[in-house]
N, C-alpha and C. Protein backbone atom coordinates (compact mmCIF):
# COMPACT_ATOMS: atom_id res chain seq x y z
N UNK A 1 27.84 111.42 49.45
CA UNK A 1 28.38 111.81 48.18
C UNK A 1 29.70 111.11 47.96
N UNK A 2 29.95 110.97 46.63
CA UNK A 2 31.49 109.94 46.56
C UNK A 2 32.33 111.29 45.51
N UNK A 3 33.47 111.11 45.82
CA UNK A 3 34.50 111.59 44.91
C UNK A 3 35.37 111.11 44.03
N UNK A 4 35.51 111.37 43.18
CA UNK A 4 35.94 110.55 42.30
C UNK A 4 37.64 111.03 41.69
N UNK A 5 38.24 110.78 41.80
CA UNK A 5 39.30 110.94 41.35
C UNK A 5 40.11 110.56 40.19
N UNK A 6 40.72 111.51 39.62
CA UNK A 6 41.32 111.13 38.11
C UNK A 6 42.39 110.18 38.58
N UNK A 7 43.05 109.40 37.55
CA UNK A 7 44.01 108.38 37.37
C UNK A 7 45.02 108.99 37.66
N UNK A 8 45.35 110.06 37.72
CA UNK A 8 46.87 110.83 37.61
C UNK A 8 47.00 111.19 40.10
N UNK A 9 45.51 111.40 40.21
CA UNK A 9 45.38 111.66 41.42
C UNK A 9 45.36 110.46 42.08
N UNK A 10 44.86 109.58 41.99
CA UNK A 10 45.34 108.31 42.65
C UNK A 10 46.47 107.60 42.63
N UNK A 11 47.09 108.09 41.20
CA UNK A 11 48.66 107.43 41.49
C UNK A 11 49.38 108.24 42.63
N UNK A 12 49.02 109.87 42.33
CA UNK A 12 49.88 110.42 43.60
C UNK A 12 49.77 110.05 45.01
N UNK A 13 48.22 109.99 44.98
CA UNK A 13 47.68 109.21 46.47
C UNK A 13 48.26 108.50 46.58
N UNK A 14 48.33 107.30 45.99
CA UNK A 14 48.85 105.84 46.48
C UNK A 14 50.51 105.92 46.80
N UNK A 15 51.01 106.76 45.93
CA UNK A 15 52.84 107.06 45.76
C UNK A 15 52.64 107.92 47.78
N UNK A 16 52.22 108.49 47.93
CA UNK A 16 52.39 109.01 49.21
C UNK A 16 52.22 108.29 50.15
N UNK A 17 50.93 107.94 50.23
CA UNK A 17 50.33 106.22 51.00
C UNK A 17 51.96 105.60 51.07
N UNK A 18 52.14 104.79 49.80
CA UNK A 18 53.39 104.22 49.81
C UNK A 18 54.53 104.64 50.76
N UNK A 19 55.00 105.58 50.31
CA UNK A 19 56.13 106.03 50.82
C UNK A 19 55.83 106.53 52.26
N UNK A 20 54.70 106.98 52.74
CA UNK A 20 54.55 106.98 54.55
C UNK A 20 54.63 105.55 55.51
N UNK A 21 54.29 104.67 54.58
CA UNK A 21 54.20 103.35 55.28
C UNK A 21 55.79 102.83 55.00
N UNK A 22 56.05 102.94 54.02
CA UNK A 22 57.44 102.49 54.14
C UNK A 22 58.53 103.21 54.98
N UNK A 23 58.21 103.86 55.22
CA UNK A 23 59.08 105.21 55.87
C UNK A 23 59.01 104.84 57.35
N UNK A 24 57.68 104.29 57.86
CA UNK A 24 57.27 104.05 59.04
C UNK A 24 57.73 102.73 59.54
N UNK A 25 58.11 101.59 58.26
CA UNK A 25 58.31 100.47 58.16
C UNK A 25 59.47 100.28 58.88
N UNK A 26 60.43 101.35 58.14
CA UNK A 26 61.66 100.84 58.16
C UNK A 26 62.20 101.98 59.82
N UNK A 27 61.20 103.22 60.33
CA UNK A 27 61.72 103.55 61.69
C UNK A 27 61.00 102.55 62.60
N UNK A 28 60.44 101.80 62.25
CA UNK A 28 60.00 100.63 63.18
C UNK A 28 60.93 99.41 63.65
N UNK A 29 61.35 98.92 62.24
CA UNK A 29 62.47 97.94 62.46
C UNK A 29 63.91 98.57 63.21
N UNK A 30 64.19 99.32 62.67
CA UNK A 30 65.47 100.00 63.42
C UNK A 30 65.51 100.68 64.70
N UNK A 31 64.21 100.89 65.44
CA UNK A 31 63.72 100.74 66.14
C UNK A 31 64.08 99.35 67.26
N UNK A 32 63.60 98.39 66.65
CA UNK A 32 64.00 96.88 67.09
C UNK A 32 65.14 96.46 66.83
N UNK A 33 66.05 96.55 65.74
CA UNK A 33 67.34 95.94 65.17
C UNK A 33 68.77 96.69 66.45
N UNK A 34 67.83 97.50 67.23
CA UNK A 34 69.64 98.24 68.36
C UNK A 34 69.38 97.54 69.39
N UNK A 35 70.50 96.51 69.91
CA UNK A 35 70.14 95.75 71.03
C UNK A 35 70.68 96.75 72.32
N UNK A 36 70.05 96.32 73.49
CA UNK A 36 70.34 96.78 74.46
C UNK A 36 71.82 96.89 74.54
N UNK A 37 72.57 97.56 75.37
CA UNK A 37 73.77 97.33 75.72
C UNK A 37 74.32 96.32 77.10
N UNK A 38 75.25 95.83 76.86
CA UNK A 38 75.30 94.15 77.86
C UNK A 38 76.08 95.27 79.04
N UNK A 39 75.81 94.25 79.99
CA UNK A 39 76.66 94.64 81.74
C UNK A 39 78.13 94.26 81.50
N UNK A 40 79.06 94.75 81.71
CA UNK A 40 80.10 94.30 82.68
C UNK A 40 80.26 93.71 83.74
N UNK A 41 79.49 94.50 84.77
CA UNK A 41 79.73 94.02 86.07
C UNK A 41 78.35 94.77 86.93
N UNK A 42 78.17 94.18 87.91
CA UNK A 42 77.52 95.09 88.78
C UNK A 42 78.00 94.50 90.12
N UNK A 43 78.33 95.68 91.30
CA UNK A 43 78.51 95.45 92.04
C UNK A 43 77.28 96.40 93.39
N UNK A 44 77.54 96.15 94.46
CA UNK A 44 77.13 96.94 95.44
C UNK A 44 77.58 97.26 96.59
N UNK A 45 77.60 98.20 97.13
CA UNK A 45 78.86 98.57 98.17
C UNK A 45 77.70 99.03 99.76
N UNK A 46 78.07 98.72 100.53
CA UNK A 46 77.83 99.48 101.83
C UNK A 46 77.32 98.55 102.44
N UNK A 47 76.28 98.42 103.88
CA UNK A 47 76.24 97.47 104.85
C UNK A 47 74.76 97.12 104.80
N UNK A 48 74.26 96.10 106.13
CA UNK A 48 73.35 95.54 105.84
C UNK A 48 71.80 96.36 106.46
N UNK A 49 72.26 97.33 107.41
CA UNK A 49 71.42 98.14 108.54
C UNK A 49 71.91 99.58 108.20
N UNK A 50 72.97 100.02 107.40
CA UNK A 50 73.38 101.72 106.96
C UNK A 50 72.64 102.10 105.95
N UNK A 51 72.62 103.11 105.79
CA UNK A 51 71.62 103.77 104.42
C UNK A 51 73.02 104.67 103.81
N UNK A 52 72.88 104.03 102.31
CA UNK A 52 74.22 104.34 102.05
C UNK A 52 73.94 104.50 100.48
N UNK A 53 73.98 105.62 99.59
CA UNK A 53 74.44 105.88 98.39
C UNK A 53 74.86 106.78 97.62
N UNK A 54 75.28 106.45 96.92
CA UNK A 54 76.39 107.34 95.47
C UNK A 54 75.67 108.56 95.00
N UNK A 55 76.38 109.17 94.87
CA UNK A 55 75.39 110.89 94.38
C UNK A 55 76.67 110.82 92.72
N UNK A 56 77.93 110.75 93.08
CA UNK A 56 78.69 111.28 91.73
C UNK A 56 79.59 109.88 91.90
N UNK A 57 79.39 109.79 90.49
CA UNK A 57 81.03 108.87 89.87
C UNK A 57 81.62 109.62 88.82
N UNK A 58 82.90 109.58 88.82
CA UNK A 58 83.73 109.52 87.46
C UNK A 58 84.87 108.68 86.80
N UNK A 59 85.03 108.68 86.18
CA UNK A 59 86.04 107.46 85.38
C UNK A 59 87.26 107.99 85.67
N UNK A 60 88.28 107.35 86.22
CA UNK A 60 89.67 108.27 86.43
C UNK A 60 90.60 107.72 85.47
N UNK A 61 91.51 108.05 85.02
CA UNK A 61 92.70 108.37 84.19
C UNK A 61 93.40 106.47 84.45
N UNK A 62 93.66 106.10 84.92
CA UNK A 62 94.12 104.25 85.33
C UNK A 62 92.79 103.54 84.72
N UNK A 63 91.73 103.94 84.53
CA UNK A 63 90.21 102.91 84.31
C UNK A 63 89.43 103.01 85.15
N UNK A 64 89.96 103.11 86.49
CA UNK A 64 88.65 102.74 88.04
C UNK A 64 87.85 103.85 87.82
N UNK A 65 87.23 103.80 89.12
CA UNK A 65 85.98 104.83 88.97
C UNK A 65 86.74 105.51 90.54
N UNK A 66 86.12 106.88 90.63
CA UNK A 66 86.66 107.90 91.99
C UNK A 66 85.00 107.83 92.46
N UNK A 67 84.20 107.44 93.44
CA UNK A 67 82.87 107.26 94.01
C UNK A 67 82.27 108.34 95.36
N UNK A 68 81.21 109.70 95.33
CA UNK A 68 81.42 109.93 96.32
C UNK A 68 79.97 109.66 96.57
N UNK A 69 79.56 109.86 97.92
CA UNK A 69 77.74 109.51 98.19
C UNK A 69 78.51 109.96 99.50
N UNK A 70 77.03 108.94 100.33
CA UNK A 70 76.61 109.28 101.72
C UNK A 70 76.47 107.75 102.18
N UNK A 71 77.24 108.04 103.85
CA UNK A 71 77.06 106.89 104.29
C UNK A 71 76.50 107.07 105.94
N UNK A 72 75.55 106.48 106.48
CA UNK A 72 74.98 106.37 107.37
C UNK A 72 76.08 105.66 108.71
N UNK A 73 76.75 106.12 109.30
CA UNK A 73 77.05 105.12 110.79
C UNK A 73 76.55 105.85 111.79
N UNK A 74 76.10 104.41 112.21
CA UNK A 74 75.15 104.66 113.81
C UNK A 74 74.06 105.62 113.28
N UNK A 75 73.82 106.90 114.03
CA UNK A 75 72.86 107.63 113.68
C UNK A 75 73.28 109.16 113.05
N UNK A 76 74.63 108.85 112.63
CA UNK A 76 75.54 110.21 111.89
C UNK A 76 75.66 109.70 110.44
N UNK A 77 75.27 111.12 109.49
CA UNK A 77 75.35 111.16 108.01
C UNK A 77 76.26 111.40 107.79
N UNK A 78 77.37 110.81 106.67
CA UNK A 78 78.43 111.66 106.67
C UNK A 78 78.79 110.73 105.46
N UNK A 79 80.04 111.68 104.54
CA UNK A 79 80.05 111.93 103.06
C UNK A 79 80.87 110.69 102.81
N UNK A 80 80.70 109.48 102.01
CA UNK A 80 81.65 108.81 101.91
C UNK A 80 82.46 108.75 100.53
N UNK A 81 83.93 108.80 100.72
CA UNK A 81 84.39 109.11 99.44
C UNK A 81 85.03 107.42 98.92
N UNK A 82 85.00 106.71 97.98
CA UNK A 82 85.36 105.22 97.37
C UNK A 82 86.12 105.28 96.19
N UNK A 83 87.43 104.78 96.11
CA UNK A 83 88.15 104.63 94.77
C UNK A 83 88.07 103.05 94.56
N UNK A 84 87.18 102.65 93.18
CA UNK A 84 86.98 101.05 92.52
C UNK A 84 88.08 101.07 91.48
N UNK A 85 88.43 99.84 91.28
CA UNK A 85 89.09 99.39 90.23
C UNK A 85 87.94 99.33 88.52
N UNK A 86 89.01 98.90 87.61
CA UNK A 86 88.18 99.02 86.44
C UNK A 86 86.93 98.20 86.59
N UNK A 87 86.79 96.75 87.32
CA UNK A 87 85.96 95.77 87.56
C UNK A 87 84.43 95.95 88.91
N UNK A 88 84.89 97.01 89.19
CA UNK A 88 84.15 97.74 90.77
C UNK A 88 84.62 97.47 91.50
N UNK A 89 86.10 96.84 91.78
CA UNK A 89 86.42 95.99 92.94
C UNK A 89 86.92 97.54 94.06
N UNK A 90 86.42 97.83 94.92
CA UNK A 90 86.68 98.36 96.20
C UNK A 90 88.18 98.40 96.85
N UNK A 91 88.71 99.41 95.89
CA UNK A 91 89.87 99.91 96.33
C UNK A 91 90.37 100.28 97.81
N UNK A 92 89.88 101.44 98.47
CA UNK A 92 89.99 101.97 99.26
C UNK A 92 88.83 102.98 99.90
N UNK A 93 88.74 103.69 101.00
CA UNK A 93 87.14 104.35 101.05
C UNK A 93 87.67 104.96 102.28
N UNK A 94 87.30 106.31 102.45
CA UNK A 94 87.22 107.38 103.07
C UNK A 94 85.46 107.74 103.66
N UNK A 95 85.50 108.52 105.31
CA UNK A 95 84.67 108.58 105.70
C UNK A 95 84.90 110.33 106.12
N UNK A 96 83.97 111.11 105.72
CA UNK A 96 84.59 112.88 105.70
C UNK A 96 82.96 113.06 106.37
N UNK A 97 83.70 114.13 107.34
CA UNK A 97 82.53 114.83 107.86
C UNK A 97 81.67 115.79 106.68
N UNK A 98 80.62 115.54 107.22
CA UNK A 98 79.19 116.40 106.43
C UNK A 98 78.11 115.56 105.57
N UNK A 99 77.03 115.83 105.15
CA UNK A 99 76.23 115.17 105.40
C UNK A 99 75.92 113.83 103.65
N UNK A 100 76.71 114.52 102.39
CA UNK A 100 76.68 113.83 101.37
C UNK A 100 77.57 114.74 100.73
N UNK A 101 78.13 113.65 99.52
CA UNK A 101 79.17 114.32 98.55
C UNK A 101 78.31 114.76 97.56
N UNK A 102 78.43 115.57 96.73
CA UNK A 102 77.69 116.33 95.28
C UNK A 102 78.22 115.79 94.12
N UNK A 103 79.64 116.09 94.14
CA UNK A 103 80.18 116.22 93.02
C UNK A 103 81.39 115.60 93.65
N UNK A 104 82.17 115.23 92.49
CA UNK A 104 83.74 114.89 92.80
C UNK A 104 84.40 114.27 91.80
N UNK A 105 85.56 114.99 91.50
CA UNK A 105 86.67 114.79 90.35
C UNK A 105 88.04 114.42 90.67
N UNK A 106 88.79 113.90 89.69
CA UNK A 106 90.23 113.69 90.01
C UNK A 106 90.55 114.69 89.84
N UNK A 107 91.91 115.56 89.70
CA UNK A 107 92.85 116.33 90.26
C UNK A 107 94.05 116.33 89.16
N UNK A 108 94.40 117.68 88.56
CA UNK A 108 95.63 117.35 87.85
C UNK A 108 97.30 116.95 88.72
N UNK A 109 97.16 116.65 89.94
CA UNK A 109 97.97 115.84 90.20
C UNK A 109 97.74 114.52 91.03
N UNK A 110 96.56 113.25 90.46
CA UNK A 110 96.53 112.46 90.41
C UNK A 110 95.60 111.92 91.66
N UNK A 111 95.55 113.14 92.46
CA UNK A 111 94.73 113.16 93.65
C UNK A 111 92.96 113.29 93.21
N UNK A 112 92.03 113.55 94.38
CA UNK A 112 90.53 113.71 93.63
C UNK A 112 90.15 115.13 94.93
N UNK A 113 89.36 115.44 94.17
CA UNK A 113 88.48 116.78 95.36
C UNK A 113 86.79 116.69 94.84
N UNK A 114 86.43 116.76 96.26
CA UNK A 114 85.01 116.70 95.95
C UNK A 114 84.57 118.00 97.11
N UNK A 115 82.91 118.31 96.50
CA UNK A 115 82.42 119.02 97.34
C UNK A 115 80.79 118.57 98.01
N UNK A 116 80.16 118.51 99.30
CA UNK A 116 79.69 118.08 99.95
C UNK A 116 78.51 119.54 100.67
N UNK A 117 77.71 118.54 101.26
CA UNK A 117 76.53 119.29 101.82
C UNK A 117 76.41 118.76 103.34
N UNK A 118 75.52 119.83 104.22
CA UNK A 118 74.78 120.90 104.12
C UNK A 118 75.59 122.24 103.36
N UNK A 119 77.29 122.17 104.36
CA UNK A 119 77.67 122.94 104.36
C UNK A 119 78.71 123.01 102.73
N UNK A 120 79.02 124.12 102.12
CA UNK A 120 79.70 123.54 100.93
C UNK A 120 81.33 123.54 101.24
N UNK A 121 81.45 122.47 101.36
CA UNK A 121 82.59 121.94 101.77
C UNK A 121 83.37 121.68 100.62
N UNK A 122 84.67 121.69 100.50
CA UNK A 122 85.89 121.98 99.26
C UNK A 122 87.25 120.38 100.43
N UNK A 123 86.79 119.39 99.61
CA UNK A 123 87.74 118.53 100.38
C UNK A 123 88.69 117.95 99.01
N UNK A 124 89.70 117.96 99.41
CA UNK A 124 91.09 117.43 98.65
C UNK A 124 91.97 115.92 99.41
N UNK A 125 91.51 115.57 97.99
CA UNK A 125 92.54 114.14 99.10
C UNK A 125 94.11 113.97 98.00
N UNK A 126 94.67 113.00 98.29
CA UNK A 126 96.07 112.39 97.80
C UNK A 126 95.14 111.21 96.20
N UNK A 127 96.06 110.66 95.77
CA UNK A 127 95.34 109.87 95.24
C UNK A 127 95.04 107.76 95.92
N UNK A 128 95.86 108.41 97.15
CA UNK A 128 95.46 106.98 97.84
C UNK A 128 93.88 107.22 98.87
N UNK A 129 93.48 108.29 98.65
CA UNK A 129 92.14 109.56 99.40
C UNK A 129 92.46 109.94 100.81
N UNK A 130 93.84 109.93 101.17
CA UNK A 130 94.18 110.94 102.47
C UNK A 130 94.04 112.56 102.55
N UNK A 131 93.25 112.72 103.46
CA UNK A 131 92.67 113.97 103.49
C UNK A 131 94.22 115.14 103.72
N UNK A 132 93.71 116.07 102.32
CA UNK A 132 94.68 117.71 102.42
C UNK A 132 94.12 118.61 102.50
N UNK A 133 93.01 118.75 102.42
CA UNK A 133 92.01 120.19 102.08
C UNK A 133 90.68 119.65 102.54
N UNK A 134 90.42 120.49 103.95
CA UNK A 134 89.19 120.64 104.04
C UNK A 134 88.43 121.92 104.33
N UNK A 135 87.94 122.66 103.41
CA UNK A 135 87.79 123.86 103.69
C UNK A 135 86.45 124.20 103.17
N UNK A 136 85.79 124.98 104.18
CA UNK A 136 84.29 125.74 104.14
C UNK A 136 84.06 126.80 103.38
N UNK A 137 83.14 126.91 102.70
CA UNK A 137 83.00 128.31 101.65
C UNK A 137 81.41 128.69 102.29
N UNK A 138 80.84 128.69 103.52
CA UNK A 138 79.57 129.01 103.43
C UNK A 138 79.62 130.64 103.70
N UNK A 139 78.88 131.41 102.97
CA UNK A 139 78.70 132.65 102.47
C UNK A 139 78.28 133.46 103.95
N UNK A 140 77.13 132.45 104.82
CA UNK A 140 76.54 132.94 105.77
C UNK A 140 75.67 131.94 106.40
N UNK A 141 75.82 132.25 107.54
CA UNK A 141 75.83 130.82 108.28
C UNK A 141 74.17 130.86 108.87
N UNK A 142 73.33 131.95 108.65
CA UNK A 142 71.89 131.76 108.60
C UNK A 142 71.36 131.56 107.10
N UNK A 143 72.09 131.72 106.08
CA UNK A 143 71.20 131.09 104.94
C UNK A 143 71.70 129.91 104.45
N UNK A 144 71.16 128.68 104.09
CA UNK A 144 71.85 127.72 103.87
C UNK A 144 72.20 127.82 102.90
N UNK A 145 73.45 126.90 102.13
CA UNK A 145 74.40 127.41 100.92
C UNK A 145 74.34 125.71 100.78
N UNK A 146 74.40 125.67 99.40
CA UNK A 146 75.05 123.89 98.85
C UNK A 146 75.95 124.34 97.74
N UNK A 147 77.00 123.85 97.83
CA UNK A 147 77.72 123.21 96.73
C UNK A 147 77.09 121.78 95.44
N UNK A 148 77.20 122.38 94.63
CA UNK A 148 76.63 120.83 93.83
C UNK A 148 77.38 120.21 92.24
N UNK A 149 78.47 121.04 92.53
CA UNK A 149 79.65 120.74 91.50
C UNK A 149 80.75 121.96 91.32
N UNK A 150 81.68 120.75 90.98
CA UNK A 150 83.07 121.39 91.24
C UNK A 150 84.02 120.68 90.14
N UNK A 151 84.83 122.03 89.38
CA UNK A 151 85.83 121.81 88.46
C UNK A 151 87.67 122.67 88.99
N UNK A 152 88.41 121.94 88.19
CA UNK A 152 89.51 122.42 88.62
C UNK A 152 89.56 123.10 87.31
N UNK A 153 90.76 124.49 87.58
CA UNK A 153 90.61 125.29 86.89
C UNK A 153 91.61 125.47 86.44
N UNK A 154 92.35 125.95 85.48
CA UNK A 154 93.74 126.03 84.80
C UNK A 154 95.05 126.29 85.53
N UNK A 155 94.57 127.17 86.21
CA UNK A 155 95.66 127.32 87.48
C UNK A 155 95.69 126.42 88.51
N UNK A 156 95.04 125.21 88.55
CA UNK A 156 95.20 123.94 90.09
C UNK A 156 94.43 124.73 90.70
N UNK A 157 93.63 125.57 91.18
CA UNK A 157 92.78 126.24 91.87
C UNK A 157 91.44 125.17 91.47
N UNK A 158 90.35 125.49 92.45
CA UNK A 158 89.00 125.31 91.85
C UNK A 158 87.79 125.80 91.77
N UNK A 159 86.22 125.60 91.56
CA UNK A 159 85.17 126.81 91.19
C UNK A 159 84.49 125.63 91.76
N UNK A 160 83.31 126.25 92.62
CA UNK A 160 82.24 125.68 92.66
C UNK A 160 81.13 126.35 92.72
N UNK A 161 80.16 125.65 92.26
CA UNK A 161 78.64 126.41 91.49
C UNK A 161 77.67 125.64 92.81
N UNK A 162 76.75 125.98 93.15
CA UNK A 162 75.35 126.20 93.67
C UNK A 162 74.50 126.99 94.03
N UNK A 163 73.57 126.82 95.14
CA UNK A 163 72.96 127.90 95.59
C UNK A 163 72.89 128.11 97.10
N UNK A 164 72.35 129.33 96.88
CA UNK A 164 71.38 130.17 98.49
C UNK A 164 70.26 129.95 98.50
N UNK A 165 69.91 129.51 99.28
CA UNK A 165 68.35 128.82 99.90
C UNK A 165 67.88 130.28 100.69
N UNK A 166 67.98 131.24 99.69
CA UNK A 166 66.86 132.58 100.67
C UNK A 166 65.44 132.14 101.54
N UNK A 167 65.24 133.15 101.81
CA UNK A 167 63.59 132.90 102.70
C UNK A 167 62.70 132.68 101.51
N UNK A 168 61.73 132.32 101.88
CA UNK A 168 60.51 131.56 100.88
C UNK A 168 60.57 130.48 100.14
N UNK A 169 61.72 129.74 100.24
CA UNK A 169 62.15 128.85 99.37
C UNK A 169 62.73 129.15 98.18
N UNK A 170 62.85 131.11 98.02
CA UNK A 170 63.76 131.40 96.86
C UNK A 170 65.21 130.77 96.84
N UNK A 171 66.06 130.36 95.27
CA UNK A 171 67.15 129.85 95.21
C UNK A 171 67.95 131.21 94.40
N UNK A 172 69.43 131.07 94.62
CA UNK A 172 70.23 132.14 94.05
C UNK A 172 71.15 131.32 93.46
N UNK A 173 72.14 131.46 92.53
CA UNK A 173 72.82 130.65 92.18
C UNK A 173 74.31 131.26 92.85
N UNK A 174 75.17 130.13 93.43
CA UNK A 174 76.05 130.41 94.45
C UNK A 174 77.35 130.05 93.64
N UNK A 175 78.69 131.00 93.28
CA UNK A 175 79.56 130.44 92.62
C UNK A 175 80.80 130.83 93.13
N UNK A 176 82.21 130.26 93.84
CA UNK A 176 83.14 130.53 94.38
C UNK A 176 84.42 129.93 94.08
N UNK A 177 85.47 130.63 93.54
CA UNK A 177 86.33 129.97 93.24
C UNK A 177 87.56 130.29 94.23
């Protein structure tokens, strides 16, 4: 069977037709017209036989970046903390007991603190990263606890958020300031 349509209904048809294809036209091109964004730089840091990487960066207050991860020596894990210049160039680098960094921020006095795993570890350095604060917050030493970010708080104090690894693989959310 065919249908036939009045003159007034095919103009609307076609006006809709129209305007979906053009509509589609033009999220297509603009689509294509945003170019990628270009590199600066890329660099890479650590050795040729270590197993070694970055969990947190942040941009610090001078341009560089404050870098914390995990670095492998010999057959010990342990948290490595890296201050880069604006370019990545490898400022200085700290080696802190425990097994990876989470999180880590600069400091309203110019210094950085990060917090680290298994155990949730609360470490404070200078801003050249000489260690001032290394201090344990684990709740209980048969359930495992992580730290997995940390802010400073209005008073120079700080908060950190994660969890409790209960039995069954239940999680709790763990918060200590």
């Amino acid at each position: 069977s065919m249908i036939l349509l009045g003159n007034n209904e095919m103009k609307t048809n076609f006006l809709i037709i129209s305007v979906f294809i053009l509509a589609f036209a033009q999220v297509s091109s603009f689509t294509y017209a945003v170019a990628p964004p270009e590199v600066d730089w890329n660099v890479s840091y650590g050795g040729y036989i270590d197993q070694d990487w970055g969990t947190s960066i942040k941009q610090t207050l001078d341009g560089g970046f404050i870098i914390g991860g995990r670095t492998e020596l010999g057959l010990k894990d342990n948290i490595w903390l890296f201050k880069a210049d604006s370019n990545g160039n490898r400022l200085w680098d700290r080696v802190l007991d425990g097994v990876s960094a989470t999180d880590v921020i600069e400091t309203s006095d110019g210094g950085y603190a990060l917090v680290g795993y298994p155990i949730p570890n609360l470490f404070k350095t200078d801003s050249n990263g000489n260690l001032l604060i290394n201090k344990s917050f684990s709740r209980n030493s048969s359930i495992p606890t992580v730290a997995r970010s940390i802010k400073q708080t209005l008073d120079g104090g700080f908060v950190l958020a994660g969890y409790l690894q209960e039995y069954y693989g239940y999680k709790d959310i763990y918060v200590v300031k």
